[in-house]
C-alpha atoms as a PDB file:
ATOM      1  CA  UNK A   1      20.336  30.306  24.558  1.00  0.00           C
ATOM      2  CA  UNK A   2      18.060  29.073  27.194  1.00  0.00           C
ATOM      3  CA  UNK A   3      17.228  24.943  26.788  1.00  0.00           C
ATOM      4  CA  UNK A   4      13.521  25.742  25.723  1.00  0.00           C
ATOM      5  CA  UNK A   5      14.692  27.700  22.867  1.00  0.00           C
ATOM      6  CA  UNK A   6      17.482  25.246  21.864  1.00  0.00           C
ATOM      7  CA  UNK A   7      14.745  22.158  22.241  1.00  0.00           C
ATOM      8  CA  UNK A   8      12.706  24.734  19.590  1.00  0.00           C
ATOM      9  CA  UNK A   9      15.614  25.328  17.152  1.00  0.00           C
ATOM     10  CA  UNK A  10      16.526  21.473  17.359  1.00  0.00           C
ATOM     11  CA  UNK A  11      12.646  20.315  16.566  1.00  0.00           C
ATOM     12  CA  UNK A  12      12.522  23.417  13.834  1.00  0.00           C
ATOM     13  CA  UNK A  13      15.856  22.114  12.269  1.00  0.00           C
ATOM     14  CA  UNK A  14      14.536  18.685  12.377  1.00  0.00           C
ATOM     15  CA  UNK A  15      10.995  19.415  10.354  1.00  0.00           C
ATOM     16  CA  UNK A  16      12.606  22.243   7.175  1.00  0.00           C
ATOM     17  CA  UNK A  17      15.127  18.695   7.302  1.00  0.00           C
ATOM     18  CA  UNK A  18      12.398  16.365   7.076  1.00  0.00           C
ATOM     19  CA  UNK A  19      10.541  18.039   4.590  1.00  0.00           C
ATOM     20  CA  UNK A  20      13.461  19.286   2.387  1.00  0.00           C
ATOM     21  CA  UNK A  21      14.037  17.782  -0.881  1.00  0.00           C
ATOM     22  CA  UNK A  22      17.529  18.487  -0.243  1.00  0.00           C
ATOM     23  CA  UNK A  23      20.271  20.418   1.721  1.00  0.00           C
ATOM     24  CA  UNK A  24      23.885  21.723   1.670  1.00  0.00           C
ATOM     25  CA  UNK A  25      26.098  22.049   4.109  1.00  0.00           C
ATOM     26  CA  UNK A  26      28.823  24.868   3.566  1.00  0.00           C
ATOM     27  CA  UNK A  27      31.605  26.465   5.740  1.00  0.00           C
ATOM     28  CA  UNK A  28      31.284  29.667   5.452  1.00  0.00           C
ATOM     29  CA  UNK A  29      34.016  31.199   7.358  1.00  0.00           C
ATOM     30  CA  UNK A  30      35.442  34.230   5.701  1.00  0.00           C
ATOM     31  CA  UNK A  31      32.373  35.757   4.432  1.00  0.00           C
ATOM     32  CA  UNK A  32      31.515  39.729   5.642  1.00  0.00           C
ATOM     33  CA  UNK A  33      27.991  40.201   6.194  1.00  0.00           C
ATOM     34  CA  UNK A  34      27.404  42.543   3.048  1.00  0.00           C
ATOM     35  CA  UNK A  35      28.549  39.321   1.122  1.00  0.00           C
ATOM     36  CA  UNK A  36      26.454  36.982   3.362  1.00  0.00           C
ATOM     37  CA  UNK A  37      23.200  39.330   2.869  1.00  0.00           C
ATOM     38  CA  UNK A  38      23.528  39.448  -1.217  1.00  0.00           C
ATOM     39  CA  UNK A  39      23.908  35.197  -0.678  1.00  0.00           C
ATOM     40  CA  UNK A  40      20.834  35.210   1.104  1.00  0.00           C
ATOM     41  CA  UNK A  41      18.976  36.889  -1.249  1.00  0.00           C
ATOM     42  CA  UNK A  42      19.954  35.321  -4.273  1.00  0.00           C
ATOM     43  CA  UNK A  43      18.809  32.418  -2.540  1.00  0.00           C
ATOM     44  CA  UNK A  44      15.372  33.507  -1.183  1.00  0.00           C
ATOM     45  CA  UNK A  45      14.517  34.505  -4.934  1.00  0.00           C
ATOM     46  CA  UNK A  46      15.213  30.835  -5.788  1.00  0.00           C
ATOM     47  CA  UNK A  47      12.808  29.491  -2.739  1.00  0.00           C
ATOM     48  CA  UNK A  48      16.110  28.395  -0.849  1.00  0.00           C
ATOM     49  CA  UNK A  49      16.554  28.690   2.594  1.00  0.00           C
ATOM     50  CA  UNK A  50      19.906  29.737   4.036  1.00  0.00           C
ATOM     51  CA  UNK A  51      20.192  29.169   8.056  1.00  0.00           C
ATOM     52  CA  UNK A  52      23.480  28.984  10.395  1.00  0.00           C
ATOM     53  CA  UNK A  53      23.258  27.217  13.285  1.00  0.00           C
ATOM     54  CA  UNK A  54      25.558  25.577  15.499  1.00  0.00           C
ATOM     55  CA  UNK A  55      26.858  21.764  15.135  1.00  0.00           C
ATOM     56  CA  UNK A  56      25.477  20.323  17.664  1.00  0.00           C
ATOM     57  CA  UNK A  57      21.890  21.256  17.208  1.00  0.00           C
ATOM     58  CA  UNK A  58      22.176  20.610  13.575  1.00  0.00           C
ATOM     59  CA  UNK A  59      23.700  16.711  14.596  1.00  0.00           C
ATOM     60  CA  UNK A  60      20.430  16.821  17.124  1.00  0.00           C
ATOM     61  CA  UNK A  61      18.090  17.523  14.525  1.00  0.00           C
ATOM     62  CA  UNK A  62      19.854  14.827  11.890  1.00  0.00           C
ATOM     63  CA  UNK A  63      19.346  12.188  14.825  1.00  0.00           C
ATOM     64  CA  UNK A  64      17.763   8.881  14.262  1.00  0.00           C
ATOM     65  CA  UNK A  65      17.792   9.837  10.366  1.00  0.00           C
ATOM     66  CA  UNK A  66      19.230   8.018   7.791  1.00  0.00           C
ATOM     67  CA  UNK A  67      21.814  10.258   7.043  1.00  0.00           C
ATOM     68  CA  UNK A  68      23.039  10.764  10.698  1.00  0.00           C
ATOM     69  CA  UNK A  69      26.342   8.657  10.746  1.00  0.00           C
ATOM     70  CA  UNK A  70      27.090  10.042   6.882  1.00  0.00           C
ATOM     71  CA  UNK A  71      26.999  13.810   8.560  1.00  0.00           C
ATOM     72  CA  UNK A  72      28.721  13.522  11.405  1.00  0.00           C
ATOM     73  CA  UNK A  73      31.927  13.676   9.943  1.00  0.00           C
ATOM     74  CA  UNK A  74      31.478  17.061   8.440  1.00  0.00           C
ATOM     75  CA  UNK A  75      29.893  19.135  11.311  1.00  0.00           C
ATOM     76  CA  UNK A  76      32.762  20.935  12.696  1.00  0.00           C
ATOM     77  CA  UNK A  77      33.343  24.898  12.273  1.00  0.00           C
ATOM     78  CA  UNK A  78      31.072  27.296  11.005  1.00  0.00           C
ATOM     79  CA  UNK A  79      28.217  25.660   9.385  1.00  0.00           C
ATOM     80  CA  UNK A  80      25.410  27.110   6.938  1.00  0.00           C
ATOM     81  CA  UNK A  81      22.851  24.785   5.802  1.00  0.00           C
ATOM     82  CA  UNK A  82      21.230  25.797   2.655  1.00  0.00           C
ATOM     83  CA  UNK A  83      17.860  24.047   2.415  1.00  0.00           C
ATOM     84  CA  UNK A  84      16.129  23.318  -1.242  1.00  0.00           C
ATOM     85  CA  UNK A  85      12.370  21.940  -1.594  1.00  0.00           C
ATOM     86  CA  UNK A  86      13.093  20.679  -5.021  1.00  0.00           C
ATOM     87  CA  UNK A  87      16.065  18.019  -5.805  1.00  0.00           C
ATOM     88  CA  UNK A  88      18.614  20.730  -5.002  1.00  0.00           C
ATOM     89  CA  UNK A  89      20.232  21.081  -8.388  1.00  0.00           C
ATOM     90  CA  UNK A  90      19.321  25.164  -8.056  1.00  0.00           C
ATOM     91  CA  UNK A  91      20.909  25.037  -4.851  1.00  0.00           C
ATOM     92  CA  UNK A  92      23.967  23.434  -5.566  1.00  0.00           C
ATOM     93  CA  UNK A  93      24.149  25.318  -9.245  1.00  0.00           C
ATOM     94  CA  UNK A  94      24.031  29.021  -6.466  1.00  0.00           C
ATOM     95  CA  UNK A  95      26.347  27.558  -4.030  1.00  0.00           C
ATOM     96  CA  UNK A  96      28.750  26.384  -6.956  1.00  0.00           C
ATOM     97  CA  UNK A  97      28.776  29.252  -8.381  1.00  0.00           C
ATOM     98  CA  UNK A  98      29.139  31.643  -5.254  1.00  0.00           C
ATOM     99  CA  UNK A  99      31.837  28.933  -4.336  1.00  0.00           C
ATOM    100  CA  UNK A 100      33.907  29.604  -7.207  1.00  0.00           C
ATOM    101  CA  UNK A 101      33.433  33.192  -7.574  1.00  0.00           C
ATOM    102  CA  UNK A 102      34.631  33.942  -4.085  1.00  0.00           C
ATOM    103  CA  UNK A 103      36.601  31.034  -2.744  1.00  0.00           C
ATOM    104  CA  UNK A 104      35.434  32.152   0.586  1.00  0.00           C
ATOM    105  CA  UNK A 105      32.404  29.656   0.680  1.00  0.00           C
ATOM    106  CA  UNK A 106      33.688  26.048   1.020  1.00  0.00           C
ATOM    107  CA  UNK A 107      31.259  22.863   0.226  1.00  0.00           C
ATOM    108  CA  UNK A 108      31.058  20.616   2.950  1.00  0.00           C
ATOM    109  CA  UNK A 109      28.230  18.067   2.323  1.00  0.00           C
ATOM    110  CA  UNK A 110      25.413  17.408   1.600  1.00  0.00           C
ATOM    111  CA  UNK A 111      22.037  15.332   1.360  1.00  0.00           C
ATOM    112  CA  UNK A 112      19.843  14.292  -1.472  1.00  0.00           C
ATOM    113  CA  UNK A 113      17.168  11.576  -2.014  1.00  0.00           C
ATOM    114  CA  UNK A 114      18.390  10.587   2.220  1.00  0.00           C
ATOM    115  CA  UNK A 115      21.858  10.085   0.962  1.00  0.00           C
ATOM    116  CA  UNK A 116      24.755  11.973   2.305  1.00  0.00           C
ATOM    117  CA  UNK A 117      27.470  13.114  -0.769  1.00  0.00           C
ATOM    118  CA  UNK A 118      30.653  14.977  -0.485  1.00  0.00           C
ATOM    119  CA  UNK A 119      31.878  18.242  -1.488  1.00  0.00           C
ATOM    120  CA  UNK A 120      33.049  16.466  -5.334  1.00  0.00           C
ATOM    121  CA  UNK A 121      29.324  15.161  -5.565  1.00  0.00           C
ATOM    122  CA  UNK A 122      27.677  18.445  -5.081  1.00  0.00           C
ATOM    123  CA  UNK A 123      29.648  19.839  -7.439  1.00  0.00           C
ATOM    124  CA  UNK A 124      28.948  17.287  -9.737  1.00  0.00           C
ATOM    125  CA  UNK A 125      25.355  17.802  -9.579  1.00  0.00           C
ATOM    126  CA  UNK A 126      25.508  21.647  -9.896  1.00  0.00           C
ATOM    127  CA  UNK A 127      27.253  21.088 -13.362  1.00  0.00           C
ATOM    128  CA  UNK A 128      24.390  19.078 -14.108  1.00  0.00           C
ATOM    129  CA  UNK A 129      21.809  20.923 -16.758  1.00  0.00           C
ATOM    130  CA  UNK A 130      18.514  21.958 -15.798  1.00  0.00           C
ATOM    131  CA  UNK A 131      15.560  19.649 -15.746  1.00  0.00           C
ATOM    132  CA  UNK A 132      14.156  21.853 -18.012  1.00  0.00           C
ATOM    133  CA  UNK A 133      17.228  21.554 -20.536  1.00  0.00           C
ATOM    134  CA  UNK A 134      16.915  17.486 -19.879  1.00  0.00           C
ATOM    135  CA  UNK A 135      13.533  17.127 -20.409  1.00  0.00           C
ATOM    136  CA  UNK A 136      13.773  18.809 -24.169  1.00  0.00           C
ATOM    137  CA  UNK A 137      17.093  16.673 -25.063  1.00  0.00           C
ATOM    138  CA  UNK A 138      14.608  13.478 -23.918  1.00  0.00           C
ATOM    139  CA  UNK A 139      11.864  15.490 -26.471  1.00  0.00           C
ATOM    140  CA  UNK A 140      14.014  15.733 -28.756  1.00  0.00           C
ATOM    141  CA  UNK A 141      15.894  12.194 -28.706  1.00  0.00           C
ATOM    142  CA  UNK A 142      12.366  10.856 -28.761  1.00  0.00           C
ATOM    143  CA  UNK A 143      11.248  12.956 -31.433  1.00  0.00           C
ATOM    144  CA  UNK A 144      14.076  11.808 -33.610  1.00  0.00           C
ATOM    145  CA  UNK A 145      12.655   8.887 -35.017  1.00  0.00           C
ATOM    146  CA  UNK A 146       9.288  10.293 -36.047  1.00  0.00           C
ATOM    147  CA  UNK A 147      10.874  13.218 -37.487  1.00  0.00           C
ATOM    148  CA  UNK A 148      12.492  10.739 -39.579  1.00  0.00           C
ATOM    149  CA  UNK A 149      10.411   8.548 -40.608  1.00  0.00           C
ATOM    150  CA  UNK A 150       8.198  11.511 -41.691  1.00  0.00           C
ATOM    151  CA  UNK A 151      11.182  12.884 -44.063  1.00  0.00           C
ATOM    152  CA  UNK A 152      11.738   9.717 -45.761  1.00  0.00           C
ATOM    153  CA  UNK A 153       8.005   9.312 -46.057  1.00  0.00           C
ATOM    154  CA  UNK A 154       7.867  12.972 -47.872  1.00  0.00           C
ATOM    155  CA  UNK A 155      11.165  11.965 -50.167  1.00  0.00           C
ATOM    156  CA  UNK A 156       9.061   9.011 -51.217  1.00  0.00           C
ATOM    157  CA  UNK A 157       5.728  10.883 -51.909  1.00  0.00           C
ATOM    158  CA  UNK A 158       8.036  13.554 -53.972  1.00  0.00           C
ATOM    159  CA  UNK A 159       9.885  10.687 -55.882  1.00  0.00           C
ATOM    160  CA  UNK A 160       6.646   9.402 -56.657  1.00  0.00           C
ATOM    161  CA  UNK A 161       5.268  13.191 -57.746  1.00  0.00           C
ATOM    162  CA  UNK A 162       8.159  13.195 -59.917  1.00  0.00           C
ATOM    163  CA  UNK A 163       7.942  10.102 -61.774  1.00  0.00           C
ATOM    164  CA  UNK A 164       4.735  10.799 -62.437  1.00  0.00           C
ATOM    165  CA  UNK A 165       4.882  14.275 -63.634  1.00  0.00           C
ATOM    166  CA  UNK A 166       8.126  12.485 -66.270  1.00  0.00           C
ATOM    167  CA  UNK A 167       5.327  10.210 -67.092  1.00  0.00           C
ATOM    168  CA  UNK A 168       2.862  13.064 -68.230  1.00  0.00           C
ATOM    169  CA  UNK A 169       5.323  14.715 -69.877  1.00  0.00           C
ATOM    170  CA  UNK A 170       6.561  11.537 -72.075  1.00  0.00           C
ATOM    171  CA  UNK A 171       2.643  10.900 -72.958  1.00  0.00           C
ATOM    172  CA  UNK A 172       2.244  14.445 -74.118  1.00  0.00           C
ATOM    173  CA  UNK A 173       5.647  14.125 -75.812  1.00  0.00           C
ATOM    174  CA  UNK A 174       4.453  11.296 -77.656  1.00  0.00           C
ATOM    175  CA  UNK A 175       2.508  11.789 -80.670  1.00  0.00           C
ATOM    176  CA  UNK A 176      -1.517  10.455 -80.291  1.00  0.00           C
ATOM    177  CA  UNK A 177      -2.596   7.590 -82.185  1.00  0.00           C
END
């Protein structure tokens, strides 16, 4: 690869980084093509981006980041960087998943809200529910109260009903004056 093309990669690297909500980093040694190609797909139809590219253009593109001393440390064989727009709990729930299925893919790093995490953290976060699932447990928790109040309000309307429907019924009981 000519220096042009490698100045290209590097400042291509650099902006999907930049503007990434998140990214992996996975070693994925091991891995035939046919297995690569259904990876790659699972992950376009989630909007994730799957590129390999060699160490040291990936540490030139992380330079004068925040996370550049954080990554150094795990760019060294075959790298794939899996990029995610969103907070990269889809990405890490794929890789996790592909991870575990064919203990050929093996979680290196990676890099969320400009912080670098380990292997242990990713997979932390891709055991994490869905926002979506989160969200309607908050719903819920903060729908608890109201939903109670508004069943002890309707026990204390029906007591009431009660009482005085046993109230009619002693008057009638009763003979009139």
């Amino acid at each position: 690869m000519l220096r042009k093309e490698k100045e290209k990669v590097v400042e291509d690297l650099r902006q999907k980084l930049a503007s990434s909500g998140s990214f992996i980093l996975t070693d994925f040694s091991g891995i035939n093509v046919k297995d690569m190609t259904e990876l790659r797909k699972t992950f376009r139809a989630a909007q994730i981006e799957c590129l390999v590219a060699k160490n040291t253009l990936i540490r030139r593109a992380v330079k004068d980041t925040p996370f550049e001393t954080g990554l150094d440390k795990f760019l060294n064989g075959p790298t794939a960087i899996i990029i995610s727009q969103d907070e990269g709990v889809g990405a890490a729930k794929i890789v996790r998943k592909y991870a575990d299925e064919s203990q050929k893919l093996q979680i290196k790093a990676g890099v969320m809200s400009e912080r670098v995490i380990d292997s242990a953290q990713v997979k932390e976060i891709a055991s994490l529910p869905s926002k979506e699932v989160l969200l309607a447990r908050l719903l819920g928790t903060l729908n608890q109260p109201v939903t109670g109040f508004v069943y002890v309000l309707n026990d204390m309307i029906g007591r009431a009903v009660r009482v005085l429907d046993q109230v009619r019924q002693a008057k009638e009981a009763q003979p009139s004056e």
